[in-house]
C-alpha atoms as a PDB file:
ATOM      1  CA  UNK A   1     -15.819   1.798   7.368  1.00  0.00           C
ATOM      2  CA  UNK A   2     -14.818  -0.981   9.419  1.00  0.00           C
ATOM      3  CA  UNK A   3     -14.449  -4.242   8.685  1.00  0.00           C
ATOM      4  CA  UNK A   4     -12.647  -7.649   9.712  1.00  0.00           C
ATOM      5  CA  UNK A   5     -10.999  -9.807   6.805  1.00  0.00           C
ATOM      6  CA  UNK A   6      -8.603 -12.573   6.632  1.00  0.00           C
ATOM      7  CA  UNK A   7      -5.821 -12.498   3.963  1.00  0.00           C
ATOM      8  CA  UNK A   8      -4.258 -15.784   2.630  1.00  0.00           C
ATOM      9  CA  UNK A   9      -0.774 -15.762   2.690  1.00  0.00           C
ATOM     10  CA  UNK A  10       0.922 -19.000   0.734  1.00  0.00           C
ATOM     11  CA  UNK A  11      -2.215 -20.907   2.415  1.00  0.00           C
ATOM     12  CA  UNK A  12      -1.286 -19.803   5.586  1.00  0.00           C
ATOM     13  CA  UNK A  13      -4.519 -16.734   7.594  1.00  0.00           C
ATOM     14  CA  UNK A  14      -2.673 -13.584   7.918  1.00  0.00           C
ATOM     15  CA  UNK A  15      -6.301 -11.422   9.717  1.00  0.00           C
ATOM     16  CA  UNK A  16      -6.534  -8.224   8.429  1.00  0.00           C
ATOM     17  CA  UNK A  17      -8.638  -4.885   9.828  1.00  0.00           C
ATOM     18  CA  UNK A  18      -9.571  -1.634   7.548  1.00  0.00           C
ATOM     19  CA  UNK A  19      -8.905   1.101   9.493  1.00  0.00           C
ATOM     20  CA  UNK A  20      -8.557   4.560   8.788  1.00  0.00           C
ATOM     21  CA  UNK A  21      -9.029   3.917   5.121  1.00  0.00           C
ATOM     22  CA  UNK A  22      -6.174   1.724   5.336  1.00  0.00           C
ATOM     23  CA  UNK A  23      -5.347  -2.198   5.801  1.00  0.00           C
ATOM     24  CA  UNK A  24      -3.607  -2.861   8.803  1.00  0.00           C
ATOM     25  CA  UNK A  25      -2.414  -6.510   8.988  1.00  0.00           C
ATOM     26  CA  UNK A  26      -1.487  -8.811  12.417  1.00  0.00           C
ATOM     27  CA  UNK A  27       2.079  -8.492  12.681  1.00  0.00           C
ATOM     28  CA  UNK A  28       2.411 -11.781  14.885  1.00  0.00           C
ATOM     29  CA  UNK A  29       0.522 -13.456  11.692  1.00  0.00           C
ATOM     30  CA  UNK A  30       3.213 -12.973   9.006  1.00  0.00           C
ATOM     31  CA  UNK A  31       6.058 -13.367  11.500  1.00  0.00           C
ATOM     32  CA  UNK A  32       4.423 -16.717  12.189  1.00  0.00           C
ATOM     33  CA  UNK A  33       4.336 -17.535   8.805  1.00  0.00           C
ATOM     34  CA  UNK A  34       7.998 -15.941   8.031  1.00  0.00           C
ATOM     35  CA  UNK A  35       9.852 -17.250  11.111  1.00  0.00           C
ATOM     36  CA  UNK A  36       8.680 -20.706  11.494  1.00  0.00           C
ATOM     37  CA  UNK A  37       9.390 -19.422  14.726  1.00  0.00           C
ATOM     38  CA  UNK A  38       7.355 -21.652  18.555  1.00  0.00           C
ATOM     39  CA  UNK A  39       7.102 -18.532  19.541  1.00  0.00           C
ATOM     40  CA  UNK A  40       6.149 -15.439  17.190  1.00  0.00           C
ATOM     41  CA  UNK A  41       5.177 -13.190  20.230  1.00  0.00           C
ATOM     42  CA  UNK A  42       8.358 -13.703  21.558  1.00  0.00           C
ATOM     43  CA  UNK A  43      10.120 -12.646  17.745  1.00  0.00           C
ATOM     44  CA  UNK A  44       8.225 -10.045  17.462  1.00  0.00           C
ATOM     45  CA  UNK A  45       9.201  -8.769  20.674  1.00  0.00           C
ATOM     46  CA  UNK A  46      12.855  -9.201  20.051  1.00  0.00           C
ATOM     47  CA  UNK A  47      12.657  -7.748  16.504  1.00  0.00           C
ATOM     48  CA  UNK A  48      11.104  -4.761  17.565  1.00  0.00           C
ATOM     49  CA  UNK A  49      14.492  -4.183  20.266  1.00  0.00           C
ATOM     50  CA  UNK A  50      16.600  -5.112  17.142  1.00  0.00           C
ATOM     51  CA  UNK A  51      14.659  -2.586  14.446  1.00  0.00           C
ATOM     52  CA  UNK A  52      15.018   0.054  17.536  1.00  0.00           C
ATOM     53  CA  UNK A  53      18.868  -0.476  17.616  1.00  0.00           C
ATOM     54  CA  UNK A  54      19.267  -0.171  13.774  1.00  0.00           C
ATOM     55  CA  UNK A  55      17.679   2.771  13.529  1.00  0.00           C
ATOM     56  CA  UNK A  56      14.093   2.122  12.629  1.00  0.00           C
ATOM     57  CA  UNK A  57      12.701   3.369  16.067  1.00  0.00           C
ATOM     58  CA  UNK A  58       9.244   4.554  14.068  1.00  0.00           C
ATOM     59  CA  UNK A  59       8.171   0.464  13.884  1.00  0.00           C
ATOM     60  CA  UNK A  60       6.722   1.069  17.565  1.00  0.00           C
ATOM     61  CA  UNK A  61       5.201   4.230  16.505  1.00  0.00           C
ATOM     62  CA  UNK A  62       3.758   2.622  13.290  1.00  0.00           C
ATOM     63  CA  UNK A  63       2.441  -0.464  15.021  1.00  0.00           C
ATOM     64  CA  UNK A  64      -1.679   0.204  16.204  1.00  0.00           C
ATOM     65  CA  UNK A  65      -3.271  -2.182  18.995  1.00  0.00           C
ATOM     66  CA  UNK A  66      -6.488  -3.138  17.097  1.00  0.00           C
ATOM     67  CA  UNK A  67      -8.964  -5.868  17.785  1.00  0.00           C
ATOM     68  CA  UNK A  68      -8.930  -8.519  15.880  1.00  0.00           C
ATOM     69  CA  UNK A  69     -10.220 -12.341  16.446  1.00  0.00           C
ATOM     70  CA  UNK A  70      -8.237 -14.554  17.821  1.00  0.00           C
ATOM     71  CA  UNK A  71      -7.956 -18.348  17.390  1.00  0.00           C
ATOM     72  CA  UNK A  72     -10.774 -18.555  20.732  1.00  0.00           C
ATOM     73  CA  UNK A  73     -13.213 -16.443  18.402  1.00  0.00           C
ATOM     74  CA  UNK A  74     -12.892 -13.337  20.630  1.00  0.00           C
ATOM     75  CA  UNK A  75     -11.964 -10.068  19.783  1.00  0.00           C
ATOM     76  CA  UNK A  76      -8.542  -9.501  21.076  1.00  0.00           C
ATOM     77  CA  UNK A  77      -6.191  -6.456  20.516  1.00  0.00           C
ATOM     78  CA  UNK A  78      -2.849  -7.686  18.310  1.00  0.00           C
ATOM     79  CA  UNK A  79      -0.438  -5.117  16.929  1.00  0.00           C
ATOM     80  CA  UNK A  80      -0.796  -4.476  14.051  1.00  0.00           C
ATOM     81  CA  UNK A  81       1.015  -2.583  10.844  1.00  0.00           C
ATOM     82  CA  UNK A  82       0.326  -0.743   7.538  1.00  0.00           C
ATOM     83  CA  UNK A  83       1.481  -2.123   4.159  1.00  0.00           C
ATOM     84  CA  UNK A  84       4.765   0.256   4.216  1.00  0.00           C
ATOM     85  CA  UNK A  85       5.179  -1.038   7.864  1.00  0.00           C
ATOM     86  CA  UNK A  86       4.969  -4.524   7.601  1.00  0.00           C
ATOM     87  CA  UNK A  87       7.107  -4.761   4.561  1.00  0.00           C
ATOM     88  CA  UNK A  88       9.711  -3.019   6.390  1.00  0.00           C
ATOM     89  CA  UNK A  89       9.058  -5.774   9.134  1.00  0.00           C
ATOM     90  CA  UNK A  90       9.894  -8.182   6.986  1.00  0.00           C
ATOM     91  CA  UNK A  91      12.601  -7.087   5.393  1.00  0.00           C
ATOM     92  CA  UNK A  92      14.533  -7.313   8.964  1.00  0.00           C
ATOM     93  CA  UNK A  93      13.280 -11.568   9.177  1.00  0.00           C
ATOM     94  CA  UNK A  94      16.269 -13.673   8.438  1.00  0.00           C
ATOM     95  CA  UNK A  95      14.296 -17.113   6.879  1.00  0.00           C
ATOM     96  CA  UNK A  96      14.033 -18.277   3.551  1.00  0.00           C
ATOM     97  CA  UNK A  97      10.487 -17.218   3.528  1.00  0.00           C
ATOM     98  CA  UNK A  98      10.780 -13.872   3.719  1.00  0.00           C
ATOM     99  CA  UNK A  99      13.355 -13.874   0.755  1.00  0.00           C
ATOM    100  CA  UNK A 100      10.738 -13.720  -2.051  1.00  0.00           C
ATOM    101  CA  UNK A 101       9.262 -10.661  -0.370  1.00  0.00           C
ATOM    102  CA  UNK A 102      12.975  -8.897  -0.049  1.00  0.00           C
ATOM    103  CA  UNK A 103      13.633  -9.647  -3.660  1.00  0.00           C
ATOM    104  CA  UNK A 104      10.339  -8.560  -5.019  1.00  0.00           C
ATOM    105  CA  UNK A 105      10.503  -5.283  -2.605  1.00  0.00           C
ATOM    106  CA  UNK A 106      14.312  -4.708  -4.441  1.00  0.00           C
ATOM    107  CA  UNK A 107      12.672  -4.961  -7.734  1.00  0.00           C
ATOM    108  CA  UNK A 108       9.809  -2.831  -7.316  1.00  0.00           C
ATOM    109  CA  UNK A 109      12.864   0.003  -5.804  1.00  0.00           C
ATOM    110  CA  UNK A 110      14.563  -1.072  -9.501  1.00  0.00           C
ATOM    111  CA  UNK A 111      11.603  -0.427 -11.528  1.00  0.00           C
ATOM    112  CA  UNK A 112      10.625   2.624  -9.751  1.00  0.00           C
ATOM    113  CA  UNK A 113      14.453   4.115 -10.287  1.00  0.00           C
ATOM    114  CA  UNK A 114      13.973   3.558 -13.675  1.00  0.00           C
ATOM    115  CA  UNK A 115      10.796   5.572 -13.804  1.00  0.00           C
ATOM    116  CA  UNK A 116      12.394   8.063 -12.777  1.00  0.00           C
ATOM    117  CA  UNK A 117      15.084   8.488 -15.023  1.00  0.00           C
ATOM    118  CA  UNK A 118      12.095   7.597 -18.053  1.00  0.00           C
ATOM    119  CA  UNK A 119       8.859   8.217 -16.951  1.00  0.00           C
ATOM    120  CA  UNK A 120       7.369   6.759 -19.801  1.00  0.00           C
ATOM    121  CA  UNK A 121       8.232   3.233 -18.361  1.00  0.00           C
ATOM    122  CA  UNK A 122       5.758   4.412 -15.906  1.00  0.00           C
ATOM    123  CA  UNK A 123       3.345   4.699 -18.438  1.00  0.00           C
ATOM    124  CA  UNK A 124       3.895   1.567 -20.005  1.00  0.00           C
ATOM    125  CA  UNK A 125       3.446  -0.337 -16.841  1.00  0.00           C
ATOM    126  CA  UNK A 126       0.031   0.995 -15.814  1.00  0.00           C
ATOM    127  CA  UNK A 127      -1.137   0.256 -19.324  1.00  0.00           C
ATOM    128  CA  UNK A 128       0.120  -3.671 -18.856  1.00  0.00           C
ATOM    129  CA  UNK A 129      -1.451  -3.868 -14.926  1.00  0.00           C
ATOM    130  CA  UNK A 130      -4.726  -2.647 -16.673  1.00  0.00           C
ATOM    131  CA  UNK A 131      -4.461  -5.563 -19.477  1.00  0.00           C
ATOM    132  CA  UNK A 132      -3.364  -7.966 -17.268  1.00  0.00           C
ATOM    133  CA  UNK A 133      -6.964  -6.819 -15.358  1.00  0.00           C
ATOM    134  CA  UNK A 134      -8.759  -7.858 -18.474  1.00  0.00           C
ATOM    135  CA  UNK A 135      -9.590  -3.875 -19.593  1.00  0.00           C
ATOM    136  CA  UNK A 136     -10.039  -3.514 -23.298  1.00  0.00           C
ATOM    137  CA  UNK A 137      -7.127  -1.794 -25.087  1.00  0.00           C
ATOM    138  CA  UNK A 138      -9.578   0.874 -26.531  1.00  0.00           C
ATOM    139  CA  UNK A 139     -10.398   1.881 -23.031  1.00  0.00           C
ATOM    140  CA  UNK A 140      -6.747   1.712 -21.867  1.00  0.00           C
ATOM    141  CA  UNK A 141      -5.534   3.409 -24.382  1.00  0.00           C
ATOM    142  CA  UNK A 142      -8.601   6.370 -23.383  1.00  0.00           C
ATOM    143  CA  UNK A 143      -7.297   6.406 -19.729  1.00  0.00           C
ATOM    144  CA  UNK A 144      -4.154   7.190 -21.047  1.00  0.00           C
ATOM    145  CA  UNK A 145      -4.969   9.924 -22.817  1.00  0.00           C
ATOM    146  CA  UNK A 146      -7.381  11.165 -20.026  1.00  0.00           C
ATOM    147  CA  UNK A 147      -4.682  11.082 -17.001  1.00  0.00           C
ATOM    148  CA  UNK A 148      -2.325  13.232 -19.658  1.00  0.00           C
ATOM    149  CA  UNK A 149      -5.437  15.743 -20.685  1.00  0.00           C
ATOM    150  CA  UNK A 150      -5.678  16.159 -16.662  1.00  0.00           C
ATOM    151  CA  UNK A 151      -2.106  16.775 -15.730  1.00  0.00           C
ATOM    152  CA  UNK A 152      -2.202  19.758 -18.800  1.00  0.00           C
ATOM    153  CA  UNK A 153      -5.090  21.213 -17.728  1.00  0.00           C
ATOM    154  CA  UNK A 154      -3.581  21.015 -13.767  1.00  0.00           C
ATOM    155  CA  UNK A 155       0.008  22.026 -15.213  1.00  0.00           C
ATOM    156  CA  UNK A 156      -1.860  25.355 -16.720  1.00  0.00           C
ATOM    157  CA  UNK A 157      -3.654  26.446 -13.237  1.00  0.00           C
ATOM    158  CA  UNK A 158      -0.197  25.924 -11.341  1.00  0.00           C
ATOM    159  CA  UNK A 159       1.001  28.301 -14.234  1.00  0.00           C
ATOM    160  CA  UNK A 160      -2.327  30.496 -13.085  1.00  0.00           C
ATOM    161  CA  UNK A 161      -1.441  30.868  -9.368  1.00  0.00           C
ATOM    162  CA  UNK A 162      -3.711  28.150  -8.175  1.00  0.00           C
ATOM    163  CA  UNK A 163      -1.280  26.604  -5.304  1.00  0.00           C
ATOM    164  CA  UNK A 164      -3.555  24.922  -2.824  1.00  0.00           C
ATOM    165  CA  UNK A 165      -5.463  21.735  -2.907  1.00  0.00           C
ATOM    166  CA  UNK A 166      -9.149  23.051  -2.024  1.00  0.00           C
ATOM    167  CA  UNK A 167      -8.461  25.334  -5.094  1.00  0.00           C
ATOM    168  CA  UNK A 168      -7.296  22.325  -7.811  1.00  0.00           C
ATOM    169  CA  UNK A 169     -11.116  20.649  -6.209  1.00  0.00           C
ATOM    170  CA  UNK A 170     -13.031  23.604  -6.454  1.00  0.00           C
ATOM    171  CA  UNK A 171     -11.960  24.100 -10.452  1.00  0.00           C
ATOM    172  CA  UNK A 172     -12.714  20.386 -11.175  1.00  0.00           C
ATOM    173  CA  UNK A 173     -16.001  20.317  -9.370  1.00  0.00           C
ATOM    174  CA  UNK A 174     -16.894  23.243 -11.439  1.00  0.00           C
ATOM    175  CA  UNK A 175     -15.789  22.110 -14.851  1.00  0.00           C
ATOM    176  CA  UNK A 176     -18.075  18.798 -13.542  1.00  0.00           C
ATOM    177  CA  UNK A 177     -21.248  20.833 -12.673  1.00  0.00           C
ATOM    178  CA  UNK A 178     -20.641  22.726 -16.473  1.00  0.00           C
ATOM    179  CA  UNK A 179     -19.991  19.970 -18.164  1.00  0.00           C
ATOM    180  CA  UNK A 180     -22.148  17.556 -16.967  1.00  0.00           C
ATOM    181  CA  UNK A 181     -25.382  19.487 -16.835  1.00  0.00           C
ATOM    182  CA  UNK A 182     -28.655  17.259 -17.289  1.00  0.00           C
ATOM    183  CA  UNK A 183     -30.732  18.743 -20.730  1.00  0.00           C
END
Protein backbone atom coordinates (compact mmCIF):
# COMPACT_ATOMS: atom_id res chain seq x y z
CA UNK A 1 0.00 0.00 0.00
CA UNK A 2 0.94 3.26 -1.19
CA UNK A 3 -0.48 6.27 -0.74
CA UNK A 4 0.13 10.21 -0.71
CA UNK A 5 -1.38 12.28 2.33
CA UNK A 6 -0.89 15.64 3.72
CA UNK A 7 -0.65 16.08 7.55
CA UNK A 8 -1.65 19.43 9.22
CA UNK A 9 0.77 20.62 11.43
CA UNK A 10 -0.52 23.87 13.67
CA UNK A 11 -2.30 24.83 10.17
CA UNK A 12 0.75 24.67 8.49
CA UNK A 13 0.95 21.05 5.20
CA UNK A 14 3.58 18.84 6.47
CA UNK A 15 3.05 15.89 2.99
CA UNK A 16 3.27 12.64 4.15
CA UNK A 17 3.96 9.07 2.08
CA UNK A 18 3.09 5.36 3.54
CA UNK A 19 5.79 3.40 2.78
CA UNK A 20 6.87 0.21 3.90
CA UNK A 21 3.99 0.02 6.30
CA UNK A 22 5.26 3.07 7.76
CA UNK A 23 4.65 7.05 7.53
CA UNK A 24 7.49 8.77 6.31
CA UNK A 25 7.06 12.58 6.56
CA UNK A 26 9.00 15.61 4.33
CA UNK A 27 11.72 16.60 6.46
CA UNK A 28 12.11 20.12 4.67
CA UNK A 29 8.19 20.47 5.69
CA UNK A 30 8.50 20.50 9.51
CA UNK A 31 11.87 22.27 9.42
CA UNK A 32 9.95 24.91 7.50
CA UNK A 33 7.45 25.07 9.92
CA UNK A 34 10.04 24.73 13.03
CA UNK A 35 12.76 27.10 11.76
CA UNK A 36 10.92 29.95 10.36
CA UNK A 37 13.92 29.56 8.50
CA UNK A 38 14.13 31.56 4.06
CA UNK A 39 15.74 28.76 3.47
CA UNK A 40 14.75 25.18 4.96
CA UNK A 41 16.85 23.28 2.26
CA UNK A 42 19.66 25.08 3.26
CA UNK A 43 18.84 24.07 7.39
CA UNK A 44 18.34 20.97 6.65
CA UNK A 45 21.51 20.67 4.98
CA UNK A 46 23.44 22.23 7.77
CA UNK A 47 21.61 20.22 10.48
CA UNK A 48 22.33 17.11 8.98
CA UNK A 49 26.56 18.20 9.18
CA UNK A 50 25.67 19.26 12.81
CA UNK A 51 23.59 15.80 13.86
CA UNK A 52 26.76 14.02 12.03
CA UNK A 53 29.24 15.85 14.40
CA UNK A 54 27.20 15.06 17.59
CA UNK A 55 27.05 11.75 17.06
CA UNK A 56 23.80 10.96 15.36
CA UNK A 57 25.49 9.91 11.99
CA UNK A 58 22.31 7.28 11.39
CA UNK A 59 19.95 10.65 10.41
CA UNK A 60 21.51 10.21 6.76
CA UNK A 61 20.98 6.59 6.90
CA UNK A 62 17.37 7.03 8.24
CA UNK A 63 16.42 9.71 5.76
CA UNK A 64 14.61 7.87 2.27
CA UNK A 65 14.40 9.99 -1.11
CA UNK A 66 10.66 9.43 -1.85
CA UNK A 67 8.40 11.21 -4.25
CA UNK A 68 6.23 13.35 -3.07
CA UNK A 69 4.29 16.52 -4.72
CA UNK A 70 5.69 19.48 -4.71
CA UNK A 71 4.20 23.01 -4.60
CA UNK A 72 4.31 22.79 -8.97
CA UNK A 73 1.97 19.60 -8.56
CA UNK A 74 4.75 17.22 -9.72
CA UNK A 75 6.06 14.38 -8.14
CA UNK A 76 9.41 15.26 -6.85
CA UNK A 77 11.79 13.18 -4.59
CA UNK A 78 12.22 15.10 -0.89
CA UNK A 79 13.94 13.33 1.97
CA UNK A 80 12.12 12.12 3.99
CA UNK A 81 12.03 10.46 7.78
CA UNK A 82 10.15 7.97 10.03
CA UNK A 83 8.29 9.07 13.19
CA UNK A 84 11.45 8.02 15.51
CA UNK A 85 13.55 9.98 12.88
CA UNK A 86 11.95 13.08 12.58
CA UNK A 87 11.40 13.52 16.24
CA UNK A 88 14.97 13.13 16.72
CA UNK A 89 15.24 15.91 13.93
CA UNK A 90 13.56 18.06 15.85
CA UNK A 91 14.80 17.71 18.92
CA UNK A 92 18.28 19.19 17.44
CA UNK A 93 15.99 22.72 16.03
CA UNK A 94 16.77 25.58 18.30
CA UNK A 95 13.17 27.80 17.85
CA UNK A 96 10.45 28.22 20.07
CA UNK A 97 8.42 26.01 17.91
CA UNK A 98 9.98 23.06 18.30
CA UNK A 99 9.86 23.45 22.21
CA UNK A 100 6.37 21.93 22.66
CA UNK A 101 7.56 18.88 20.75
CA UNK A 102 10.94 18.59 23.09
CA UNK A 103 8.83 18.90 26.17
CA UNK A 104 6.14 16.53 25.18
CA UNK A 105 8.99 13.97 23.80
CA UNK A 106 10.64 14.45 27.71
CA UNK A 107 7.35 13.56 29.12
CA UNK A 108 6.45 10.67 27.17
CA UNK A 109 10.54 9.37 28.29
CA UNK A 110 8.96 10.32 32.08
CA UNK A 111 5.91 8.36 31.77
CA UNK A 112 7.50 5.51 30.11
CA UNK A 113 10.32 5.37 33.14
CA UNK A 114 7.65 5.14 35.34
CA UNK A 115 6.15 2.16 33.59
CA UNK A 116 8.81 0.59 34.10
CA UNK A 117 9.38 0.75 37.58
CA UNK A 118 5.10 0.03 37.86
CA UNK A 119 3.83 -1.48 35.00
CA UNK A 120 0.47 -1.14 36.04
CA UNK A 121 0.66 2.66 35.14
CA UNK A 122 0.96 1.13 31.81
CA UNK A 123 -2.17 -0.40 32.20
CA UNK A 124 -3.95 2.42 33.41
CA UNK A 125 -2.97 4.55 30.53
CA UNK A 126 -4.15 2.31 27.69
CA UNK A 127 -7.43 2.00 29.52
CA UNK A 128 -7.74 6.14 29.57
CA UNK A 129 -6.40 6.44 25.56
CA UNK A 130 -9.28 3.88 24.89
CA UNK A 131 -11.95 6.19 26.88
CA UNK A 132 -10.70 9.16 25.67
CA UNK A 133 -11.52 7.18 22.02
CA UNK A 134 -15.10 6.99 23.11
CA UNK A 135 -14.89 2.83 23.84
CA UNK A 136 -17.40 1.72 26.39
CA UNK A 137 -15.91 0.84 29.80
CA UNK A 138 -17.50 -2.72 29.59
CA UNK A 139 -15.47 -3.34 26.51
CA UNK A 140 -12.32 -1.72 27.97
CA UNK A 141 -12.45 -3.29 30.83
CA UNK A 142 -12.81 -6.92 28.40
CA UNK A 143 -9.60 -5.88 26.48
CA UNK A 144 -8.00 -5.74 29.59
CA UNK A 145 -8.66 -8.84 30.69
CA UNK A 146 -8.07 -10.35 27.15
CA UNK A 147 -4.36 -8.83 26.59
CA UNK A 148 -3.63 -10.44 30.35
CA UNK A 149 -5.47 -14.01 29.38
CA UNK A 150 -2.94 -13.80 26.22
CA UNK A 151 0.31 -12.97 27.88
CA UNK A 152 -0.58 -16.28 30.45
CA UNK A 153 -1.33 -18.44 27.93
CA UNK A 154 2.12 -17.06 25.89
CA UNK A 155 4.03 -17.00 29.40
CA UNK A 156 3.04 -20.97 29.68
CA UNK A 157 4.43 -22.01 26.00
CA UNK A 158 7.78 -20.01 26.74
CA UNK A 159 7.65 -22.28 29.95
CA UNK A 160 6.93 -25.26 27.16
CA UNK A 161 10.02 -24.67 24.96
CA UNK A 162 8.22 -22.75 22.31
CA UNK A 163 11.11 -19.99 21.55
CA UNK A 164 10.50 -18.81 18.03
CA UNK A 165 7.97 -16.54 16.53
CA UNK A 166 6.50 -18.89 13.62
CA UNK A 167 5.88 -21.27 16.62
CA UNK A 168 3.84 -18.55 19.12
CA UNK A 169 1.63 -18.06 15.27
CA UNK A 170 1.27 -21.49 14.52
CA UNK A 171 -0.34 -22.25 18.29
CA UNK A 172 -2.69 -19.21 17.97
CA UNK A 173 -3.81 -19.98 14.47
CA UNK A 174 -4.64 -23.34 15.76
CA UNK A 175 -6.47 -22.49 18.94
CA UNK A 176 -8.43 -20.00 16.13
CA UNK A 177 -9.28 -22.83 13.64
CA UNK A 178 -10.56 -25.01 17.10
CA UNK A 179 -12.21 -22.53 18.52
CA UNK A 180 -13.82 -20.85 15.97
CA UNK A 181 -15.22 -23.73 13.98
CA UNK A 182 -18.56 -22.88 11.98
CA UNK A 183 -21.60 -25.55 13.40
Amino acid sequence: MESNKIALFEGKQVRKIYFKNDWWFSVIDVISILSDSNIPKRYWSDLKIKLNKEGFSQVYENIVRLKLIASDGRKRLSDCADTKTLLRIIQTIPSPKAEPFKQWLALVGHERIQEIENPELAMDRMKAIYEKKGYPQDWIDKQARGIAVRHTLTDEWKNRGVKRNIDFAILTNEIMKSGFVPV
